[in-house]
C-alpha atoms as a PDB file:
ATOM      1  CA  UNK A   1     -13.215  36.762 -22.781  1.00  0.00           C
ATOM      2  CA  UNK A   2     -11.787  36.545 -26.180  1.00  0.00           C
ATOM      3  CA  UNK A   3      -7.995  36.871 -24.865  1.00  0.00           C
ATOM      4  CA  UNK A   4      -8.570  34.539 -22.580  1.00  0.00           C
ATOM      5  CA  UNK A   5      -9.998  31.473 -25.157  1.00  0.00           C
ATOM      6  CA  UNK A   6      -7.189  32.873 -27.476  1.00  0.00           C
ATOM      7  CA  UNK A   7      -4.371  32.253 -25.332  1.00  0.00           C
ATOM      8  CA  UNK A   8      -5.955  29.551 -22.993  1.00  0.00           C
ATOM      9  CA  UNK A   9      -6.287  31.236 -19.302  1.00  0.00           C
ATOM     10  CA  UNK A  10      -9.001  29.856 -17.599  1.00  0.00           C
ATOM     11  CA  UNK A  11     -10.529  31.702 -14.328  1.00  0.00           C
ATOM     12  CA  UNK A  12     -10.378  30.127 -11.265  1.00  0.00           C
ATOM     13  CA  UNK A  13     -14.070  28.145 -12.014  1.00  0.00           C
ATOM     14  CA  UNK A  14     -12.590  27.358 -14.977  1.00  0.00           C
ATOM     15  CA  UNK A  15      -9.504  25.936 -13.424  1.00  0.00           C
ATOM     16  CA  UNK A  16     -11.205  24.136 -10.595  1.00  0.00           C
ATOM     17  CA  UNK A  17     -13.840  22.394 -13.464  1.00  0.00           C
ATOM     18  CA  UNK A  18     -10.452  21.305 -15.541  1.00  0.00           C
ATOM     19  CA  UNK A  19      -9.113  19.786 -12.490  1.00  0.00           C
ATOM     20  CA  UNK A  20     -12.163  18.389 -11.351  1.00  0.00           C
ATOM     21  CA  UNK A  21     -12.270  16.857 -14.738  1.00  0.00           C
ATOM     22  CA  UNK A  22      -8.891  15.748 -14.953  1.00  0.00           C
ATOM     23  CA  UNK A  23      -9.482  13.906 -11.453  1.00  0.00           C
ATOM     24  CA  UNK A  24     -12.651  12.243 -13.664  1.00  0.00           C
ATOM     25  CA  UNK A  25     -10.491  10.468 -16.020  1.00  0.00           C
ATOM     26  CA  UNK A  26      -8.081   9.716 -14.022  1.00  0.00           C
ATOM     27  CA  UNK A  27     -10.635   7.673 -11.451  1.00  0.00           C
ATOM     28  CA  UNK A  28     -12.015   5.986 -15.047  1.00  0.00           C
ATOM     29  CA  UNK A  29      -8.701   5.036 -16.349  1.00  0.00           C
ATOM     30  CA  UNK A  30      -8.175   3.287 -12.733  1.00  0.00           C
ATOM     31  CA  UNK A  31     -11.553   1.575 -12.947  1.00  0.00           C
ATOM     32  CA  UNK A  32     -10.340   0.075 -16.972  1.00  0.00           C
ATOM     33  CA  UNK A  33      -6.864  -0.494 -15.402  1.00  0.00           C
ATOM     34  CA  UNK A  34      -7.901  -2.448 -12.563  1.00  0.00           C
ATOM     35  CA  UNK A  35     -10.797  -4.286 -15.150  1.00  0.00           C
ATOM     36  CA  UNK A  36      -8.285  -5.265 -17.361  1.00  0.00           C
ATOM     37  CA  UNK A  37      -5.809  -6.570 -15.131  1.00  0.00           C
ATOM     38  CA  UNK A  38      -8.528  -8.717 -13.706  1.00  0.00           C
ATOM     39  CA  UNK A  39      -9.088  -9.979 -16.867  1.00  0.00           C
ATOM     40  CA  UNK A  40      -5.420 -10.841 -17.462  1.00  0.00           C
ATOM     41  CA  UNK A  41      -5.630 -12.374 -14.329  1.00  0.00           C
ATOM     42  CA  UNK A  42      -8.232 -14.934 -15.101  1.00  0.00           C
ATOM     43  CA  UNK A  43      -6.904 -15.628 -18.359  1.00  0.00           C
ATOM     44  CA  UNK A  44      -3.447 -16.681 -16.951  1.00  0.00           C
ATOM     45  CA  UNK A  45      -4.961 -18.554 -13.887  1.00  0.00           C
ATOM     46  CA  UNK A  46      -7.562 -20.405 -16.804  1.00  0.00           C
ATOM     47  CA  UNK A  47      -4.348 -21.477 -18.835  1.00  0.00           C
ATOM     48  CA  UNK A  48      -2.097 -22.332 -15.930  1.00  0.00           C
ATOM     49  CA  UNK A  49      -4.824 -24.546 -14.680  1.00  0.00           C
ATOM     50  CA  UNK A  50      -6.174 -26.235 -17.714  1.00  0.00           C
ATOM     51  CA  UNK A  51      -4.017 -28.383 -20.031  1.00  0.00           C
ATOM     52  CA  UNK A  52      -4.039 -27.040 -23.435  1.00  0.00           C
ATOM     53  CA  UNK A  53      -3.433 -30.828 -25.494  1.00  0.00           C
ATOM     54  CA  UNK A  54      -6.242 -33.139 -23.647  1.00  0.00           C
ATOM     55  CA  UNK A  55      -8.294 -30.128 -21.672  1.00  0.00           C
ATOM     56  CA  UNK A  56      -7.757 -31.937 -18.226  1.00  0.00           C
ATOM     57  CA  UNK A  57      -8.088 -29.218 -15.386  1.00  0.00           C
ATOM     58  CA  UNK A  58      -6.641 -31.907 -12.557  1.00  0.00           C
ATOM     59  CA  UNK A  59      -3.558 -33.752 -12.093  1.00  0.00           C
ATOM     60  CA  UNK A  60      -1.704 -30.652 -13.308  1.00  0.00           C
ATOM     61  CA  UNK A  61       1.405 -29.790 -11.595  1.00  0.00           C
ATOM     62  CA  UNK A  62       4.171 -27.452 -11.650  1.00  0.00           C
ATOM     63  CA  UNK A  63       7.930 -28.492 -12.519  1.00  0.00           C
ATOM     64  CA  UNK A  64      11.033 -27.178 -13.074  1.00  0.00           C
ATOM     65  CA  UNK A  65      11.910 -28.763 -16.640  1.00  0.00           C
ATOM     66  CA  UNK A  66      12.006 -26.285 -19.136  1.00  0.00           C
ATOM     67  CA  UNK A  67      15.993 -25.855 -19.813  1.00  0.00           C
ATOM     68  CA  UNK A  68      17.184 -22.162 -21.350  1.00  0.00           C
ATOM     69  CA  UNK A  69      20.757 -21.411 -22.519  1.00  0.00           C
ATOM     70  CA  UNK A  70      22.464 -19.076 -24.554  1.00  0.00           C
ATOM     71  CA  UNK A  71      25.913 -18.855 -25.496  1.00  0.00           C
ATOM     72  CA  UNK A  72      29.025 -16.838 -27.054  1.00  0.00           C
ATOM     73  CA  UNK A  73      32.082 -18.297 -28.799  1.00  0.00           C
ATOM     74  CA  UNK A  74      34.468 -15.845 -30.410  1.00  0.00           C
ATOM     75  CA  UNK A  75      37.991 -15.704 -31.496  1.00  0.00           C
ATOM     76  CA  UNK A  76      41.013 -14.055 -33.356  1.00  0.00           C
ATOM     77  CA  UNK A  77      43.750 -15.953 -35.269  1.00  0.00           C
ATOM     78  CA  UNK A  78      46.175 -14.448 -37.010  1.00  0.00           C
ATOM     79  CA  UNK A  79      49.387 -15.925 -38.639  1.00  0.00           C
ATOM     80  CA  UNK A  80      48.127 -19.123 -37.270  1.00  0.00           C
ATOM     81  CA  UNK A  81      48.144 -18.190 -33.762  1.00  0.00           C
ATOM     82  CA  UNK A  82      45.122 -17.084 -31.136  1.00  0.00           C
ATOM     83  CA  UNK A  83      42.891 -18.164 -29.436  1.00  0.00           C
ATOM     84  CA  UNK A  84      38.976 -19.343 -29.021  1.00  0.00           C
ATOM     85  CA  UNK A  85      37.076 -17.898 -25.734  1.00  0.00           C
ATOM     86  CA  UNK A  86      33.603 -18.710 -25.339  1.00  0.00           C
ATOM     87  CA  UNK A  87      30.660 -18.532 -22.450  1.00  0.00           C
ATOM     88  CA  UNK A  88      27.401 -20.189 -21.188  1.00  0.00           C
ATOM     89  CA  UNK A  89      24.934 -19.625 -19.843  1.00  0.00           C
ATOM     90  CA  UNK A  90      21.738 -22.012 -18.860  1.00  0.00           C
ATOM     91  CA  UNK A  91      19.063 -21.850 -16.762  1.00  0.00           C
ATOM     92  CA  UNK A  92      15.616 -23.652 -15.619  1.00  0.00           C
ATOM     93  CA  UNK A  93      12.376 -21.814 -15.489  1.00  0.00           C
ATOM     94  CA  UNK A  94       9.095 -23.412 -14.359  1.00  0.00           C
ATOM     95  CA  UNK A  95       6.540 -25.217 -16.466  1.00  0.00           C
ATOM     96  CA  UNK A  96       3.162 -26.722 -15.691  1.00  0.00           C
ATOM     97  CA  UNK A  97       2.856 -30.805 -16.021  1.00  0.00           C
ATOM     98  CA  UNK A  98      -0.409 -32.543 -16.924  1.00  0.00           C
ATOM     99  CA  UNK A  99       0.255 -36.007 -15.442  1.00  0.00           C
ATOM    100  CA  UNK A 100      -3.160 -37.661 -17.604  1.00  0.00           C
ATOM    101  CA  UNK A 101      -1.581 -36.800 -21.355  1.00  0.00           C
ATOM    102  CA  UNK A 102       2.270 -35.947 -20.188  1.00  0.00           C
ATOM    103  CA  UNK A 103       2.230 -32.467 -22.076  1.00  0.00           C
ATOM    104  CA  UNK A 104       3.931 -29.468 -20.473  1.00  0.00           C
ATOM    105  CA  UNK A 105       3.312 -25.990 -21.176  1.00  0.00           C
ATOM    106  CA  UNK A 106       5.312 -22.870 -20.061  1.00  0.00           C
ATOM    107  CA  UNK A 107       3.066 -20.835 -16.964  1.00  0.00           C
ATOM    108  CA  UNK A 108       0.900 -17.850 -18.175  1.00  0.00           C
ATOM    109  CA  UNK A 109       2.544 -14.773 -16.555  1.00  0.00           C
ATOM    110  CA  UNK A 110      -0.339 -12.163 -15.058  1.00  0.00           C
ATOM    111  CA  UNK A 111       0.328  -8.676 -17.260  1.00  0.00           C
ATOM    112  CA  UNK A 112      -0.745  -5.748 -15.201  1.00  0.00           C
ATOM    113  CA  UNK A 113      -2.154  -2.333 -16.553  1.00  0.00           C
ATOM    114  CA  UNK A 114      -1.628   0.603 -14.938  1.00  0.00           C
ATOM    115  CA  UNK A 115      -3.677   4.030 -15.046  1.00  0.00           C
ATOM    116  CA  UNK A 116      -0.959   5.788 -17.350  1.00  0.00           C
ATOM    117  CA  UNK A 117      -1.031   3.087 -19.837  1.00  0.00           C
ATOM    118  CA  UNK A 118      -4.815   3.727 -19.911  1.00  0.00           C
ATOM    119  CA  UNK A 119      -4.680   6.903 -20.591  1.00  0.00           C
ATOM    120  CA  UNK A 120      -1.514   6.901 -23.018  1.00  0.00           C
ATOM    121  CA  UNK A 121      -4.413   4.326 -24.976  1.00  0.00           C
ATOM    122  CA  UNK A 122      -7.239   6.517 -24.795  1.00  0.00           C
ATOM    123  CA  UNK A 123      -5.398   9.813 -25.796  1.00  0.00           C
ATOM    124  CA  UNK A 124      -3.591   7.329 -28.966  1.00  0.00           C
ATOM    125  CA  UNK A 125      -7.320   6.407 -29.815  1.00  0.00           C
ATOM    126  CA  UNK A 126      -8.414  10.216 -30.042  1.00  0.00           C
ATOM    127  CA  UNK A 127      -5.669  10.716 -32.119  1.00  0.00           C
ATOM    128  CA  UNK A 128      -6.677   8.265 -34.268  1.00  0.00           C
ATOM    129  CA  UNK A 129     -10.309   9.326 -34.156  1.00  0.00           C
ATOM    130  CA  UNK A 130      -9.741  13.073 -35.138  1.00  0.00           C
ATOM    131  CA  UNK A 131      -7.295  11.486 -37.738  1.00  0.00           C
ATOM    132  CA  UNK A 132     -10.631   8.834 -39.232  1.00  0.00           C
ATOM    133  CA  UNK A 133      -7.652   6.570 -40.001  1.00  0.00           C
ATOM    134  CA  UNK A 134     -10.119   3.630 -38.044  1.00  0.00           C
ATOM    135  CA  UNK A 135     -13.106   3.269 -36.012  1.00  0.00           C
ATOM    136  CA  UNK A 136     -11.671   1.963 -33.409  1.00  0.00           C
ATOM    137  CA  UNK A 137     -10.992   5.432 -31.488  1.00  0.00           C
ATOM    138  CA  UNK A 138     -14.197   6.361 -31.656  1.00  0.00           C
ATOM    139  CA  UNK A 139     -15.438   4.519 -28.665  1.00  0.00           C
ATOM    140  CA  UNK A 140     -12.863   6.611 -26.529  1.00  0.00           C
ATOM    141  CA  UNK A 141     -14.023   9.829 -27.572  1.00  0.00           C
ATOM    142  CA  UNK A 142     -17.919   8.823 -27.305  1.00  0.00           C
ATOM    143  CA  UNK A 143     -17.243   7.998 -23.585  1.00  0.00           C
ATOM    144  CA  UNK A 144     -15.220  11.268 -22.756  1.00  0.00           C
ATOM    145  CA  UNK A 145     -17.856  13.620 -24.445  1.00  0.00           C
ATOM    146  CA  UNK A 146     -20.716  11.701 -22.491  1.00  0.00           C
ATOM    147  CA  UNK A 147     -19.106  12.460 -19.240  1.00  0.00           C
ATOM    148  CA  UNK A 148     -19.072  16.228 -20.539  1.00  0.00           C
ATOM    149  CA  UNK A 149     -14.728  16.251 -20.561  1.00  0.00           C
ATOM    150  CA  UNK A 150     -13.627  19.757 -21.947  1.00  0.00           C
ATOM    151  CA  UNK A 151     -10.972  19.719 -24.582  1.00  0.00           C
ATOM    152  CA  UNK A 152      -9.004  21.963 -22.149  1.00  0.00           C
ATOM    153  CA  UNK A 153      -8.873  19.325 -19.487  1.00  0.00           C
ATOM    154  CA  UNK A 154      -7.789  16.715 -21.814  1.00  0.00           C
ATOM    155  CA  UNK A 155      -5.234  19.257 -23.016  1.00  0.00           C
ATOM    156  CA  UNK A 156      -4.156  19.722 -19.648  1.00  0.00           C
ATOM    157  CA  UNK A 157      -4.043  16.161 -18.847  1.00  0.00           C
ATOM    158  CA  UNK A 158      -1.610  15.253 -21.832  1.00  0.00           C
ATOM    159  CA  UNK A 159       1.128  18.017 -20.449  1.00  0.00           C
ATOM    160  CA  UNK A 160       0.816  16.054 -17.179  1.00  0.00           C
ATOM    161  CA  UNK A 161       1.396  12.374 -18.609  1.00  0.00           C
ATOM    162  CA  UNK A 162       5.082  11.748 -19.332  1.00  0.00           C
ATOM    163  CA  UNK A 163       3.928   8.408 -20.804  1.00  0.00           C
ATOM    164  CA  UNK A 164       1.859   9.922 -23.712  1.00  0.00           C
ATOM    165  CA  UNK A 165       3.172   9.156 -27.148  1.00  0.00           C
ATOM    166  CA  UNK A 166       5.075  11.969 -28.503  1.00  0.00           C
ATOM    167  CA  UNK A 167       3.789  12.011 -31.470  1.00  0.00           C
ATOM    168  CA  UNK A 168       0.434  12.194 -29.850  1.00  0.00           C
ATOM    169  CA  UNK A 169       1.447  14.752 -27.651  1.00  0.00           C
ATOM    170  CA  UNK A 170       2.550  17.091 -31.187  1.00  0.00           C
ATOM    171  CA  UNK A 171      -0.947  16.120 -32.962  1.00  0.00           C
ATOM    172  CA  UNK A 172      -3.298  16.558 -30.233  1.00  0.00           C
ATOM    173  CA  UNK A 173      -3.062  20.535 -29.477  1.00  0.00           C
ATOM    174  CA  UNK A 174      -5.843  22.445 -28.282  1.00  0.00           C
ATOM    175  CA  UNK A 175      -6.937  23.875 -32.022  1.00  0.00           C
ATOM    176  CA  UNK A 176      -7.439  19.559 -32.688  1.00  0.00           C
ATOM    177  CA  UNK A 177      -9.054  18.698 -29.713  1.00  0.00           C
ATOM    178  CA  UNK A 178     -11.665  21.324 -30.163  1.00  0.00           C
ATOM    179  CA  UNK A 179     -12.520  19.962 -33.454  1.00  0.00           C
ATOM    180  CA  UNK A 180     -14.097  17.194 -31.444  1.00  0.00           C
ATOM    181  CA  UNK A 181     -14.499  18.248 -27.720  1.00  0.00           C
ATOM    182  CA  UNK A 182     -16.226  21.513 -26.590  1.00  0.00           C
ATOM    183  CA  UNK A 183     -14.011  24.071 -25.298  1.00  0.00           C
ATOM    184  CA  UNK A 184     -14.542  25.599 -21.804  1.00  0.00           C
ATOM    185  CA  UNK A 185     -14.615  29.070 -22.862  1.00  0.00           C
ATOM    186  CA  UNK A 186     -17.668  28.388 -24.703  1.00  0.00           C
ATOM    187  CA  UNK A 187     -19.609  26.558 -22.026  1.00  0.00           C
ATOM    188  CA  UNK A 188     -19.062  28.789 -19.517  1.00  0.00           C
END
């Protein structure tokens, strides 16, 4: 049992609990990805809909008013000869219109979360947690040892995330998580 903790090979149990727990956080992280897009959701629809000089929520309409450009100009002279060249660019992007007070105010865009930005989060706020730089990571590891997550499956689940931070990927090795997670080997 000892080679196996020492150079992390689970038995099959083992493996089926680590997936079975990876499968866990995954469902959660949906659950706070879909929560937290609703909530973006709202917010943008409560902006777009309510005018933020006079607080009138009717006679608000959209227009296309808001006017964006950018340009270039360059040149070369030399021995009092060359030439300028130069290029626009402009465009019109939409705006909401509150027809009581006249103010206009760009539209709220809806920002979604997805279950891999969830998880890069909560496996940056265990970082920070093992690291007691702040408190705020400590909420994230709370929840995940309530639900009884192994540091194995967490370990697991950071090889399988592309979108984990690197340097969180280099800090949080097994030996770390285990500081703060029970390990499989000894639950078992």
């Amino acid at each position: 049992m000892n080679l196996r903790k020492t150079f992390n090979i689970p038995t099959k149990k083992q493996k089926t609990l680590i997936n079975k727990e990876i499968e866990l956080i995954e469902a959660l992280a949906e659950k706070e990805a879909a929560r937290l897009t609703e909530r973006n959701r709202e917010y943008a629809r409560n902006s777009n809909n309510k005018c933020p000089n006079c607080g009138a929520t009717e006679n608000i309409v959209n227009k296309i008013q808001h006017v964006k450009g950018e340009g270039r100009v360059s040149g070369s002279f030399i021995f009092g000869t060359g030439g300028v060249y130069g290029s626009s660019h402009v465009d019109t992007s939409e705006v909401r219109h509150c027809n009581t007070c006249g103010n206009q105010w760009k539209t709220q865009e809806t920002d979604y979360t997805y279950k891999k930005d969830v998880i890069k989060d909560w496996m940056y706020n265990i970082e920070i947690h093992i690291e007691k730089e702040y408190s705020f990571g400590t909420e994230t590891a709370e929840m995940l040892q309530d639900k009884g997550i192994h540091a194995e499956s967490i370990y697991k689940l950071i090889g399988l995330n592309d979108c984990v931070y690197n340097s969180t990927k280099e800090f949080l090795t097994l030996k770390t998580l285990k500081t703060v997670f029970k390990s499989i080997y000894v639950t078992q």
